[in-house]
Protein backbone atom coordinates (compact mmCIF):
# COMPACT_ATOMS: atom_id res chain seq x y z
CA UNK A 1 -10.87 -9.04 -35.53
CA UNK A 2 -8.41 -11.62 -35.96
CA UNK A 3 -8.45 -14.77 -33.32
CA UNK A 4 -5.46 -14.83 -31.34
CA UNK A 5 -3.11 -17.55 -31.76
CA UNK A 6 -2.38 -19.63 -28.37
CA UNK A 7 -0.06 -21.99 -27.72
CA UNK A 8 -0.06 -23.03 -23.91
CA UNK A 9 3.21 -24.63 -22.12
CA UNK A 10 2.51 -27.26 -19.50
CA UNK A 11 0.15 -30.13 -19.97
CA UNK A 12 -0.85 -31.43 -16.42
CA UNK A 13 -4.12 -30.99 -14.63
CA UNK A 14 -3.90 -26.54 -14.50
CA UNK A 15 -3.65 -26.58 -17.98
CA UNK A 16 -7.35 -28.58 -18.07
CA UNK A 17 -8.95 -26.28 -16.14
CA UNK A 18 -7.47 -23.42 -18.07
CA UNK A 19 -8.87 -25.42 -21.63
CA UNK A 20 -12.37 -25.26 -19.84
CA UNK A 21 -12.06 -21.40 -18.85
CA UNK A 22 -10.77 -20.26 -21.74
CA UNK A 23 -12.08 -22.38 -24.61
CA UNK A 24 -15.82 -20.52 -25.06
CA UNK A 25 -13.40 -17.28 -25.85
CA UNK A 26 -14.46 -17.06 -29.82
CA UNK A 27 -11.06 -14.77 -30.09
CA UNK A 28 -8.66 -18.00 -29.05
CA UNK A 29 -7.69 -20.13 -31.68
CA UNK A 30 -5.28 -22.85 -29.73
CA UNK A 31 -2.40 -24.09 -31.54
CA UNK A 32 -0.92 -26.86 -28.74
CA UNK A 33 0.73 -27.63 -26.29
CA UNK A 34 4.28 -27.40 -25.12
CA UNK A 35 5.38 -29.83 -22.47
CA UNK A 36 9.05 -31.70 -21.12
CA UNK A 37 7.20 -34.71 -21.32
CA UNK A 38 5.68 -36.37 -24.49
CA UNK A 39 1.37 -36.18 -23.88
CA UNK A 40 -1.41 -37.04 -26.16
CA UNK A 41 -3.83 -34.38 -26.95
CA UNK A 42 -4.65 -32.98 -23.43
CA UNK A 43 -8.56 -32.09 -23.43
CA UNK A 44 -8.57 -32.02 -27.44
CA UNK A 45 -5.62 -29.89 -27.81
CA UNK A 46 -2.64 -31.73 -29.40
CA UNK A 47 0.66 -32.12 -28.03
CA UNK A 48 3.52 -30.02 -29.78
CA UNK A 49 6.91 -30.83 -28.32
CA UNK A 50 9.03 -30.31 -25.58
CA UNK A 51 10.58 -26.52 -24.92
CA UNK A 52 13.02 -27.00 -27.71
CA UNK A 53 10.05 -25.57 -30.24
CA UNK A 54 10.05 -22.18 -27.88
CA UNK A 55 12.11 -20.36 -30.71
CA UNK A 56 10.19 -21.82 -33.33
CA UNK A 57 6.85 -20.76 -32.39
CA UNK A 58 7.95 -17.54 -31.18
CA UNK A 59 9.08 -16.83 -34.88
CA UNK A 60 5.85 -17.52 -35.70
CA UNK A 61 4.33 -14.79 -33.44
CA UNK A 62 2.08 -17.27 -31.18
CA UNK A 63 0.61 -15.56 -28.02
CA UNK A 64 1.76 -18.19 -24.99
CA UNK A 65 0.15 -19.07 -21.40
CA UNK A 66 2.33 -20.41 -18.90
CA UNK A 67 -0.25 -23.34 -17.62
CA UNK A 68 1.99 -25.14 -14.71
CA UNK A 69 -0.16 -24.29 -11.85
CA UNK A 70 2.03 -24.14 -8.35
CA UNK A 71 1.11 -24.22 -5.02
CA UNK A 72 3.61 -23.15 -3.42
CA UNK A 73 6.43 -21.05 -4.94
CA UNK A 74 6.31 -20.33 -8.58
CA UNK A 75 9.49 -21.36 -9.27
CA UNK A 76 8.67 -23.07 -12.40
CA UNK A 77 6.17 -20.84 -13.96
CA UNK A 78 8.83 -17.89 -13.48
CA UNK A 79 11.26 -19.82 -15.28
CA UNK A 80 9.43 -20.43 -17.99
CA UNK A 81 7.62 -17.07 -18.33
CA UNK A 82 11.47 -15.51 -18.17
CA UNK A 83 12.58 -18.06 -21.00
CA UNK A 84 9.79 -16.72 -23.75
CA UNK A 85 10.39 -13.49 -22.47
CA UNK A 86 14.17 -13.70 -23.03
CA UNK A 87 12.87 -14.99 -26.30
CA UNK A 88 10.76 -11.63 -27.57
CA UNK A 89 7.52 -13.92 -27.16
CA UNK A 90 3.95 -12.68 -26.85
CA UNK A 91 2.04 -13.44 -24.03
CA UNK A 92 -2.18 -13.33 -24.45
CA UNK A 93 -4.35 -12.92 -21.18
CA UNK A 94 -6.82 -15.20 -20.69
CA UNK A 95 -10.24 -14.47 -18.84
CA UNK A 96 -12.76 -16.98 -18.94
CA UNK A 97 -16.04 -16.21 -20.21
CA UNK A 98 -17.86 -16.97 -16.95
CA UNK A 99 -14.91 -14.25 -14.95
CA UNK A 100 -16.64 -11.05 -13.87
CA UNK A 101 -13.35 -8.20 -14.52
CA UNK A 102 -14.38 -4.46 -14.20
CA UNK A 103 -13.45 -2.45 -17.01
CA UNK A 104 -10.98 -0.28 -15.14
CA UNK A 105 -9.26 -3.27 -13.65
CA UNK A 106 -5.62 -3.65 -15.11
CA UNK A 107 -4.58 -7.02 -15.79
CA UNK A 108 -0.88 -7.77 -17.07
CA UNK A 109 0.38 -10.05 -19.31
CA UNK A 110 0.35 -13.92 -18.86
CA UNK A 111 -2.42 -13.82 -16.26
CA UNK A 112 -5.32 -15.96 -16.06
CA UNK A 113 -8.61 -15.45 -14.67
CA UNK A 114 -10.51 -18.31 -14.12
CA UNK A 115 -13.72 -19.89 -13.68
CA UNK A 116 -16.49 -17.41 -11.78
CA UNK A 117 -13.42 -15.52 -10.77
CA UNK A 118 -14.48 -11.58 -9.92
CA UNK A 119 -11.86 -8.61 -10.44
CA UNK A 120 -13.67 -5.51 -9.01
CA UNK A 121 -13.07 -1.86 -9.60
CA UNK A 122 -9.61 -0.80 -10.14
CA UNK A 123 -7.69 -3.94 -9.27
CA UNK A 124 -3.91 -4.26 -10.67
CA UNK A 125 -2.75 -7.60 -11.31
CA UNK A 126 0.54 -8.52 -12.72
CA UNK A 127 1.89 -10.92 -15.20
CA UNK A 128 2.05 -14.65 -14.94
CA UNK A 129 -0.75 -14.86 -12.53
CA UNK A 130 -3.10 -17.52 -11.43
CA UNK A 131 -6.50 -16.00 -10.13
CA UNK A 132 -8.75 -19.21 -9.73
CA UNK A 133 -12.15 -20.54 -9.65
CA UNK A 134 -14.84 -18.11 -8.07
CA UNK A 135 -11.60 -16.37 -6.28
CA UNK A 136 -12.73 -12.89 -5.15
CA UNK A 137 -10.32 -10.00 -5.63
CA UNK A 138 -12.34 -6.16 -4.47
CA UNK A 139 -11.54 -2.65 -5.51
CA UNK A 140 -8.11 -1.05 -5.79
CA UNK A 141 -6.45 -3.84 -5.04
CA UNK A 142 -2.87 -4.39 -6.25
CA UNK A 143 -1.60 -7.91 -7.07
CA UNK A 144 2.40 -8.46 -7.70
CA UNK A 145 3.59 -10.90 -9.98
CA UNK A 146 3.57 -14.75 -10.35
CA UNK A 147 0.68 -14.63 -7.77
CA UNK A 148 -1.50 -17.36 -7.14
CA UNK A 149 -4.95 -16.56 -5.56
CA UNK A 150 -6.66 -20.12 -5.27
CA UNK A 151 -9.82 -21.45 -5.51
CA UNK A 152 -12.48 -19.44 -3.42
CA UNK A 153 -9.81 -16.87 -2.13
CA UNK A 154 -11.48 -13.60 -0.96
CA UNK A 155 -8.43 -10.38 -1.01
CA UNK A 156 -10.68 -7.51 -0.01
CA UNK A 157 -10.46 -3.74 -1.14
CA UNK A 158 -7.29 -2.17 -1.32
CA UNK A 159 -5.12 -4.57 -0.23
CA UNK A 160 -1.43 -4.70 -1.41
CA UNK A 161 -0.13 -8.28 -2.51
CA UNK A 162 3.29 -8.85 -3.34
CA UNK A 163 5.25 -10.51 -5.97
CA UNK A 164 5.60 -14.21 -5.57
CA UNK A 165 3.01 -15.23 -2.94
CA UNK A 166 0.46 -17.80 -2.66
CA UNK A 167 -3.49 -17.20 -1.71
CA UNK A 168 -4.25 -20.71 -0.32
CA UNK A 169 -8.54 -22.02 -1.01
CA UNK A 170 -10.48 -20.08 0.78
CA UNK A 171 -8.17 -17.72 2.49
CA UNK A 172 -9.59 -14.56 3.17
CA UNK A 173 -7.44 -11.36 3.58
CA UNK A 174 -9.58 -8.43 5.42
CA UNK A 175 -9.39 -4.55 4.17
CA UNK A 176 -6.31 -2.71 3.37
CA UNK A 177 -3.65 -5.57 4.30
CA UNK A 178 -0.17 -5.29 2.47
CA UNK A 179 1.02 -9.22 2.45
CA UNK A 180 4.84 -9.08 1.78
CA UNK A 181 6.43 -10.87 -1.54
CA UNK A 182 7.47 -14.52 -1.52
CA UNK A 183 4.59 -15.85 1.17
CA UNK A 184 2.35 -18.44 1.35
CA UNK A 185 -0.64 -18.11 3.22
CA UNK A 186 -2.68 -21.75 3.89
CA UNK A 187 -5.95 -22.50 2.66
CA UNK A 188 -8.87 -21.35 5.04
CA UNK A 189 -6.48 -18.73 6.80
CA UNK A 190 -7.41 -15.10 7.84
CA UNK A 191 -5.29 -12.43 7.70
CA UNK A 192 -5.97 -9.53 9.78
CA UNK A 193 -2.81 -7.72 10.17
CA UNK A 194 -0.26 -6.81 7.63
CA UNK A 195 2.35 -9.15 6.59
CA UNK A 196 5.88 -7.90 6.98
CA UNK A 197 7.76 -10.86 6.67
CA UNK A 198 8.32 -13.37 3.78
CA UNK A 199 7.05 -16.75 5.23
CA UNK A 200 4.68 -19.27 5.30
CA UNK A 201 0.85 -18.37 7.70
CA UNK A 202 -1.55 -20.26 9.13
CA UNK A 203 -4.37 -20.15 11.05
CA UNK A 204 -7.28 -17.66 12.46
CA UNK A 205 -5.91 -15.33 12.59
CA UNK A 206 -3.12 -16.36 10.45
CA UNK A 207 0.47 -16.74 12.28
CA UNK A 208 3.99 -18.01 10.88
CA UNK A 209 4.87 -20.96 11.08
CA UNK A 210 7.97 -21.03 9.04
């Protein structure tokens, strides 16, 4: 099988931890690294250009990995994922080596699964998302897109996430909670009831505070 060709755009500290996830994957062959700003090599991968190589290396049928991490809103990483998109470009998924990701999980494209990350049983995830270090995601759980579940985030079984939101460290989201698109929900908070309302939570439980 031929190694897949991977170019990654966004050369700041995500994109270093997704080098170290990824890089033991014997079917990745990295090509660069796209940035706005002009880098050295960032952890031995060289520096490419800035976006203005997107159509160029789409031509040339790279896969690509949107690596600007967010915390936050994803307003960058959408942009950029809609931009190769808009350009007919490939996206690879990237699972580190280390990741535990059932077999009957469904993971779309763009998405990265990190370090000691575990995707149980018949967990959806869409594209262009983030799940991090040793983040926990349990059965039959359904992610949106351009979701970031940080570092040590627990989203038990069949829980509904949607498009847009932010898992904060070590948040923990109990059984069967539907979290509504577009929120942010701080690190160490609980959520025990469903979240109807785009906004950002806090707190045990977790309550809006904006």
């Amino acid at each position: 099988m031929s190694k897949k060709q991977l170019v990654l755009i966004g050369g700041g500290g995500h994109c270093k931890s997704v080098i170290e996830a990824i890089k033991l994957d014997e079917n990745i062959d990295f090509i660069g690294i796209v940035d706005a700003q002009k880098l050295d090599e960032v952890a031995g991968i060289a520096y490419l250009s800035d976006d203005s190589i997107l159509p160029d290396l789409v031509n040339q049928h790279y896969h690509f990995l949107i690596c600007v991490g967010n915390i936050g809103a994803p307003t960058l990483r959408i942009k950029l994922f809609e931009k190769i998109r808009g350009l007919h470009g490939l996206f690879a998924i990237g699972i580190a080596p280390n990741a535990t990701v059932a077999a009957n999980s469904n993971i779309g494209d763009g998405t990265v699964i990190m370090q000691q990350a575990i995707v149980n049983s018949e967990v959806i995830i869409g594209q262009n998302c983030i799940i991090n270090t040793r983040a926990l995601i349990e059965h039959e759980t359904m992610i949106g897109d351009h979701v970031h579940v940080s570092t040590g985030a627990i989203i038990n079984g069949q829980c509904h996430i949607g498009n847009n939101c932010f898992i904060g460290s070590g948040a923990i989201v109990g059984n069967n909670i539907s979290i509504a698109s577009n929120t942010i929900i701080g690190a160490g908070s609980i959520v025990l009831k469903d979240i109807k309302e785009a906004g950002t939570y806090f707190g045990h439980p977790a309550r809006k505070f904006k």
